[in-house]
Protein backbone atom coordinates (compact mmCIF):
# COMPACT_ATOMS: atom_id res chain seq x y z
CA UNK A 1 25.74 -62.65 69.89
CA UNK A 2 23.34 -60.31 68.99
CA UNK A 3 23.74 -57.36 66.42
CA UNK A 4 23.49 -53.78 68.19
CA UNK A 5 20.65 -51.29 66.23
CA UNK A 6 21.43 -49.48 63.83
CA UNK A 7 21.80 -45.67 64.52
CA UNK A 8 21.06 -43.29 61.72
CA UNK A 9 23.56 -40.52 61.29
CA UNK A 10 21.71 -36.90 60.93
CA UNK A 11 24.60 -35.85 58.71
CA UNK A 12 24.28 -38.96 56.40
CA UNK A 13 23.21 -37.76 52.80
CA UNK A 14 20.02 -39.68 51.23
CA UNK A 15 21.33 -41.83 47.75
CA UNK A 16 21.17 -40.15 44.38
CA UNK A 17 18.60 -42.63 43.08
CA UNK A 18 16.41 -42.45 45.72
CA UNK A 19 13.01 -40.86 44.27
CA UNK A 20 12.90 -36.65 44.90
CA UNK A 21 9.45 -36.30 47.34
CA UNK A 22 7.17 -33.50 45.55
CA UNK A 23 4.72 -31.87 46.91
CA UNK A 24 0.77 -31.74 46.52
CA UNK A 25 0.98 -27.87 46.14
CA UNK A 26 4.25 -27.91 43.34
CA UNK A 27 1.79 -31.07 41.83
CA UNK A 28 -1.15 -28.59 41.66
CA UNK A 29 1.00 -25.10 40.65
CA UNK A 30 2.93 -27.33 37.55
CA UNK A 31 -1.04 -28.20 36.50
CA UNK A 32 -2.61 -25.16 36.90
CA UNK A 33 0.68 -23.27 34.72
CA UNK A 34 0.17 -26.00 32.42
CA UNK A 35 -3.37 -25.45 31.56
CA UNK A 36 -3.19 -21.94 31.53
CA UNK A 37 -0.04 -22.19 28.94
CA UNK A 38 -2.38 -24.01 26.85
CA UNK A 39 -5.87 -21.61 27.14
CA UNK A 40 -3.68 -18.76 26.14
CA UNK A 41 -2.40 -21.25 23.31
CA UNK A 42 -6.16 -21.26 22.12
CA UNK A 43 -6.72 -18.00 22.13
CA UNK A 44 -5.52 -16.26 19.14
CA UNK A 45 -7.17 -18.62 15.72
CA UNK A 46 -4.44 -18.62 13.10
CA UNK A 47 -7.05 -19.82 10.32
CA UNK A 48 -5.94 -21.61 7.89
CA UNK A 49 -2.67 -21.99 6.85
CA UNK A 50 -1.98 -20.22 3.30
CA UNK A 51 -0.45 -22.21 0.78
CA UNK A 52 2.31 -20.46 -1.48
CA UNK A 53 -0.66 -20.26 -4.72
CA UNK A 54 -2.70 -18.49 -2.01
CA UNK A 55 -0.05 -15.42 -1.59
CA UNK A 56 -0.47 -12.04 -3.45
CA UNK A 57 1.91 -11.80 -6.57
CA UNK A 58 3.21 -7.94 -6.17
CA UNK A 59 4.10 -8.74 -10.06
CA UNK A 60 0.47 -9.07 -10.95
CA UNK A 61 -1.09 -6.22 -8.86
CA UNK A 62 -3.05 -3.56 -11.31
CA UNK A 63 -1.05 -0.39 -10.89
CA UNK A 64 -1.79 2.71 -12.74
CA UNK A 65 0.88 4.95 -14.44
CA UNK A 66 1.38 8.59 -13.72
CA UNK A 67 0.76 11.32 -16.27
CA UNK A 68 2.83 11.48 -19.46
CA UNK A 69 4.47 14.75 -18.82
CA UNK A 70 6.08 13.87 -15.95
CA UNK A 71 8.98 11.97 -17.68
CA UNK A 72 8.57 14.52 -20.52
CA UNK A 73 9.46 16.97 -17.59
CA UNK A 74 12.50 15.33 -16.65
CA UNK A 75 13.40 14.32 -20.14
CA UNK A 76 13.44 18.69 -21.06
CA UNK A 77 15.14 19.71 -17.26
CA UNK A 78 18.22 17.17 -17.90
CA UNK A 79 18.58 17.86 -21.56
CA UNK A 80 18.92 21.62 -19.90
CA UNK A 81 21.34 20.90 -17.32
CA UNK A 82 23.55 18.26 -20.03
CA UNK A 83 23.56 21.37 -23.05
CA UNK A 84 24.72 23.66 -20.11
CA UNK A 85 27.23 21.68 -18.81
CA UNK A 86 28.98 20.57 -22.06
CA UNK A 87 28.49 24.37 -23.41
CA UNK A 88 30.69 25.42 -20.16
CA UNK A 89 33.27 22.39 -21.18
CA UNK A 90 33.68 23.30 -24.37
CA UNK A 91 34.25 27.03 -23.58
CA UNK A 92 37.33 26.15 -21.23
CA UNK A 93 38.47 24.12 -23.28
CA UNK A 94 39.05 26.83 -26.00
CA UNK A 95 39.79 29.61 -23.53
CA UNK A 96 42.54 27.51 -21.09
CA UNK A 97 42.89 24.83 -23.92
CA UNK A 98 44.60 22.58 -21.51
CA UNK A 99 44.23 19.43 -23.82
CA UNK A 100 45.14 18.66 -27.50
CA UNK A 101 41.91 19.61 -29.63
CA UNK A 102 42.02 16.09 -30.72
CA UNK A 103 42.19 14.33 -27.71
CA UNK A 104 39.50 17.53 -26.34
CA UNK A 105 37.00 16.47 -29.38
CA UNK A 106 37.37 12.62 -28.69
CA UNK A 107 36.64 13.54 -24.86
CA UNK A 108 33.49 15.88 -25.95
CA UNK A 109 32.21 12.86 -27.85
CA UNK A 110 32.27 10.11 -24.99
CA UNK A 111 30.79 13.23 -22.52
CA UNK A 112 27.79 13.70 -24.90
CA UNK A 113 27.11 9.31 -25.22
CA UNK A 114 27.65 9.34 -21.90
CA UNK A 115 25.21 12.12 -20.87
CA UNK A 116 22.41 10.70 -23.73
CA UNK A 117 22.53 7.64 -22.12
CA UNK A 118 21.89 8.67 -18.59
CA UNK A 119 19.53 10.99 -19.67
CA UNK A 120 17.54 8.22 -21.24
CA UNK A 121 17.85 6.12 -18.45
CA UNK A 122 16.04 8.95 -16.08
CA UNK A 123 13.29 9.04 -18.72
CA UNK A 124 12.88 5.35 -18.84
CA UNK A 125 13.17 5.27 -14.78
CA UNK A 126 10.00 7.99 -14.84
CA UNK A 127 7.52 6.10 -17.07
CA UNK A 128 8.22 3.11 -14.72
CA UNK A 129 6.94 4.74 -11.86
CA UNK A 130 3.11 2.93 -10.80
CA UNK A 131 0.65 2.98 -7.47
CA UNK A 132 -2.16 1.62 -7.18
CA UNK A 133 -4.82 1.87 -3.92
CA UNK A 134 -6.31 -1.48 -2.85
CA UNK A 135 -9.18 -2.07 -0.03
CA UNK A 136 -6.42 -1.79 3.08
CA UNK A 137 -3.20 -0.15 1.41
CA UNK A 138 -1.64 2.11 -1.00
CA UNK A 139 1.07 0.58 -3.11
CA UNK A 140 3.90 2.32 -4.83
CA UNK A 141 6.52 0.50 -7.23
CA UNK A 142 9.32 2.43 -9.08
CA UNK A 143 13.05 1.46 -10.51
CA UNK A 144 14.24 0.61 -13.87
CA UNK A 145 17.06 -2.19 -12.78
CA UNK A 146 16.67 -2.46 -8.96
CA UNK A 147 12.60 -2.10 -8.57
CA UNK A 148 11.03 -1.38 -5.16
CA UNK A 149 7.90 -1.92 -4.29
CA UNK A 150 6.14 0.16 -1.20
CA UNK A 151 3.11 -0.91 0.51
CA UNK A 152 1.52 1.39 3.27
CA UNK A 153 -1.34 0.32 5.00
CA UNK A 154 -4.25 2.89 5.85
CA UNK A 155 -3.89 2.14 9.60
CA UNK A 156 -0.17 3.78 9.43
CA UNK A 157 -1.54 6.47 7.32
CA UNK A 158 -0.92 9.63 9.66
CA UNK A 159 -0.68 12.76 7.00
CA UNK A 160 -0.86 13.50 3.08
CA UNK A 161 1.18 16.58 1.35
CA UNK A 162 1.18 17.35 -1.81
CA UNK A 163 3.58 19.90 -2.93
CA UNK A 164 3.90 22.02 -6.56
CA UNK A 165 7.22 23.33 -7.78
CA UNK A 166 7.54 26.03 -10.62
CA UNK A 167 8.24 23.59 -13.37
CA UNK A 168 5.41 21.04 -12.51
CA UNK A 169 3.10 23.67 -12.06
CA UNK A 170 3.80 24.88 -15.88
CA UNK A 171 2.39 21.17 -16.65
CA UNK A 172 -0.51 20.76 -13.83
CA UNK A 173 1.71 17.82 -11.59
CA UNK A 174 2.08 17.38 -8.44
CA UNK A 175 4.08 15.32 -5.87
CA UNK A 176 1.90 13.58 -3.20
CA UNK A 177 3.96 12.02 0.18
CA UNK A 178 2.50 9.97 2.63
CA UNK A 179 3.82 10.10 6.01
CA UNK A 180 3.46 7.47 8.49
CA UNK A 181 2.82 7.71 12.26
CA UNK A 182 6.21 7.84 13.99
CA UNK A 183 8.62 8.76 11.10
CA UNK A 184 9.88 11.71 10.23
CA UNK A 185 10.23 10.59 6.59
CA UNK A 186 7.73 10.04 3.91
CA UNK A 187 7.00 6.61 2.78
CA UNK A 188 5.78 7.11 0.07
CA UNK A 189 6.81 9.41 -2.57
CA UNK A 190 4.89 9.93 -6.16
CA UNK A 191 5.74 12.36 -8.16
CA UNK A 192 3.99 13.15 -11.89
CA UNK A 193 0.47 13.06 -10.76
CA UNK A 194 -2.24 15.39 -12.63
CA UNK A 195 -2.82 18.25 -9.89
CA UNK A 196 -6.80 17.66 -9.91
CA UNK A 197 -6.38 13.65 -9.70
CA UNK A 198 -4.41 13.97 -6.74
CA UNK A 199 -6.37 15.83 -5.18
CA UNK A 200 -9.32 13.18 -5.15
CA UNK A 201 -6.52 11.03 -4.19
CA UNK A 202 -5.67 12.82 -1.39
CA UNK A 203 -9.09 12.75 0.08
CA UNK A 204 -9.85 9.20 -0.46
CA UNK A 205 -6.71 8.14 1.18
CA UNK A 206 -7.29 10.45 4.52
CA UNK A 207 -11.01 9.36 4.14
CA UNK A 208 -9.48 5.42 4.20
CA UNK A 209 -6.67 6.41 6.96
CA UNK A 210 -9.67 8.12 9.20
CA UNK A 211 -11.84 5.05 9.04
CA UNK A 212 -9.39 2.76 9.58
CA UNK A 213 -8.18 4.37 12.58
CA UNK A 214 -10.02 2.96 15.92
CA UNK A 215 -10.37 5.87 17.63
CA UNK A 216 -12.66 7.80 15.92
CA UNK A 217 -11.77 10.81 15.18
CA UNK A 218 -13.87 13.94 14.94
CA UNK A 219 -14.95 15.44 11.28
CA UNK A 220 -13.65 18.81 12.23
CA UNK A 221 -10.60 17.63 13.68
CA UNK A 222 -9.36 15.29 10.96
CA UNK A 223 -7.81 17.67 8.17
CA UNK A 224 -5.73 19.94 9.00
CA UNK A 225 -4.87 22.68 5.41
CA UNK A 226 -2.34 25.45 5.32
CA UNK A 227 -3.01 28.36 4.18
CA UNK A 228 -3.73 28.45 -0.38
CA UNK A 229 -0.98 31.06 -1.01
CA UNK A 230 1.70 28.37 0.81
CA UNK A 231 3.50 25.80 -2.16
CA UNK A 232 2.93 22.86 -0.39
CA UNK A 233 -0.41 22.08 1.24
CA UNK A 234 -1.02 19.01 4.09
CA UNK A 235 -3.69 17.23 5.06
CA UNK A 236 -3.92 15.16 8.30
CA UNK A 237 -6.39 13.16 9.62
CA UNK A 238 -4.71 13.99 13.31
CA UNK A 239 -5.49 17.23 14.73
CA UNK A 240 -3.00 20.20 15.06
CA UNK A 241 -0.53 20.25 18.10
CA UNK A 242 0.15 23.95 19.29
CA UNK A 243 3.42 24.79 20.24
CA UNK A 244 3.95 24.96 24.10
CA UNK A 245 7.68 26.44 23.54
CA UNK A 246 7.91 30.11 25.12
CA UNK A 247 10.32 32.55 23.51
């Protein structure tokens, strides 16, 4: 008897292991995304890899130290402010007397330590403050038990005040502040520098910031000064915005 053909039903699903049929155009579009992964791969050159003897020790950078009086400065302004407040302690407690004078004198004692101490601690926090400027960045480090060390490069560099209070002017200091483009902050923050050294300072670090900058920015247009009978005086290597709010 013979066997009747075999009829193939339309609805019949193919096996699971029989091979997936690809295309010459998915072939060609996986090879052409594949190459093109790898070119883009190639086009940035790492260099060499750095080894850890090759990084920069932040320990062993040269900083410089601020001027003397600055810690001198802080060392007379919170001697001041300690005298004055145990002078107004002492005072109450003979007018109200609301302790026994012995237990009073033993708490006028532990005040004073206590106030000696921290006021040697500012001193000692002042005369750690260093910077230092390098070929592509200024560097800042200051702390006494928790030290921080600040690096801003030129290319961030946006503005430079420097700004004179009554008391620093009686010893020729100033505070310089760097401010950074997009931050509303400084980023860096030195107090205690001699007023004509920062001066220099200040120009050598817009001079840095304006040629580091790609777009090159005009001569006329880069500083920006307020006027000399202000207390604090910017620079800015960007020029001035004016104010388009009416009213």
């Amino acid at each position: 008897m013979d066997t009747p053909p075999h009829v193939k039903n339309p609805f019949e699903q193919p096996p699971i292991n029989e091979p997936a049929i690809i295309s010459d155009t998915a072939i060609l579009s996986a090879e052409k995304l594949s190459a093109e992964k790898e070119s883009s791969t190639n086009i940035y050159d790492h260099g060499r890899r750095l080894s850890q003897a090759d990084y920069i020790q932040l320990a062993d950078l040269p900083l410089s130290n601020i001027d003397a009086n600055y810690p001198k400065l802080l060392l007379i302004i919170s001697t001041l402010i300690a005298v004055v407040a145990l002078s107004l302690l002492s005072v109450f407690q003979l007018i109200a007397q609301p302790l026994p004078l012995m237990i009073a004198l033993v708490g006028l004692v532990s005040v004073t330590l206590l106030a000696a101490i921290i006021i040697k601690l500012i001193h000692l926090k002042a005369s750690k403050i260093a910077y230092g400027l390098f070929k592509h960045e200024m560097v800042l480090r200051e702390g006494l038990f928790w030290i921080s060390t600040t690096a801003l490069p030129y290319t961030r560099l946006q503005h430079v005040n420097l700004s004179q209070g009554p008391l620093e002017r009686k010893y020729n200091l100033v505070t310089l502040k760097c401010f950074s483009a997009g931050s509303g902050l400084a980023e860096i923050d030195l107090p205690g520098l001699n007023a004509d050294l920062a001066e220099h300072l200040r120009q050598h670090l817009l001079s840095q910031a304006a040629a580091s900058h790609p777009s090159g920015i005009a001569e006329d247009d880069m500083v920006e000064t307020r006027a000399p009978n202000q207390e604090t005086d910017t620079l800015s290597i960007y020029p001035a915005q004016q104010d388009n709010h009416n009213g």
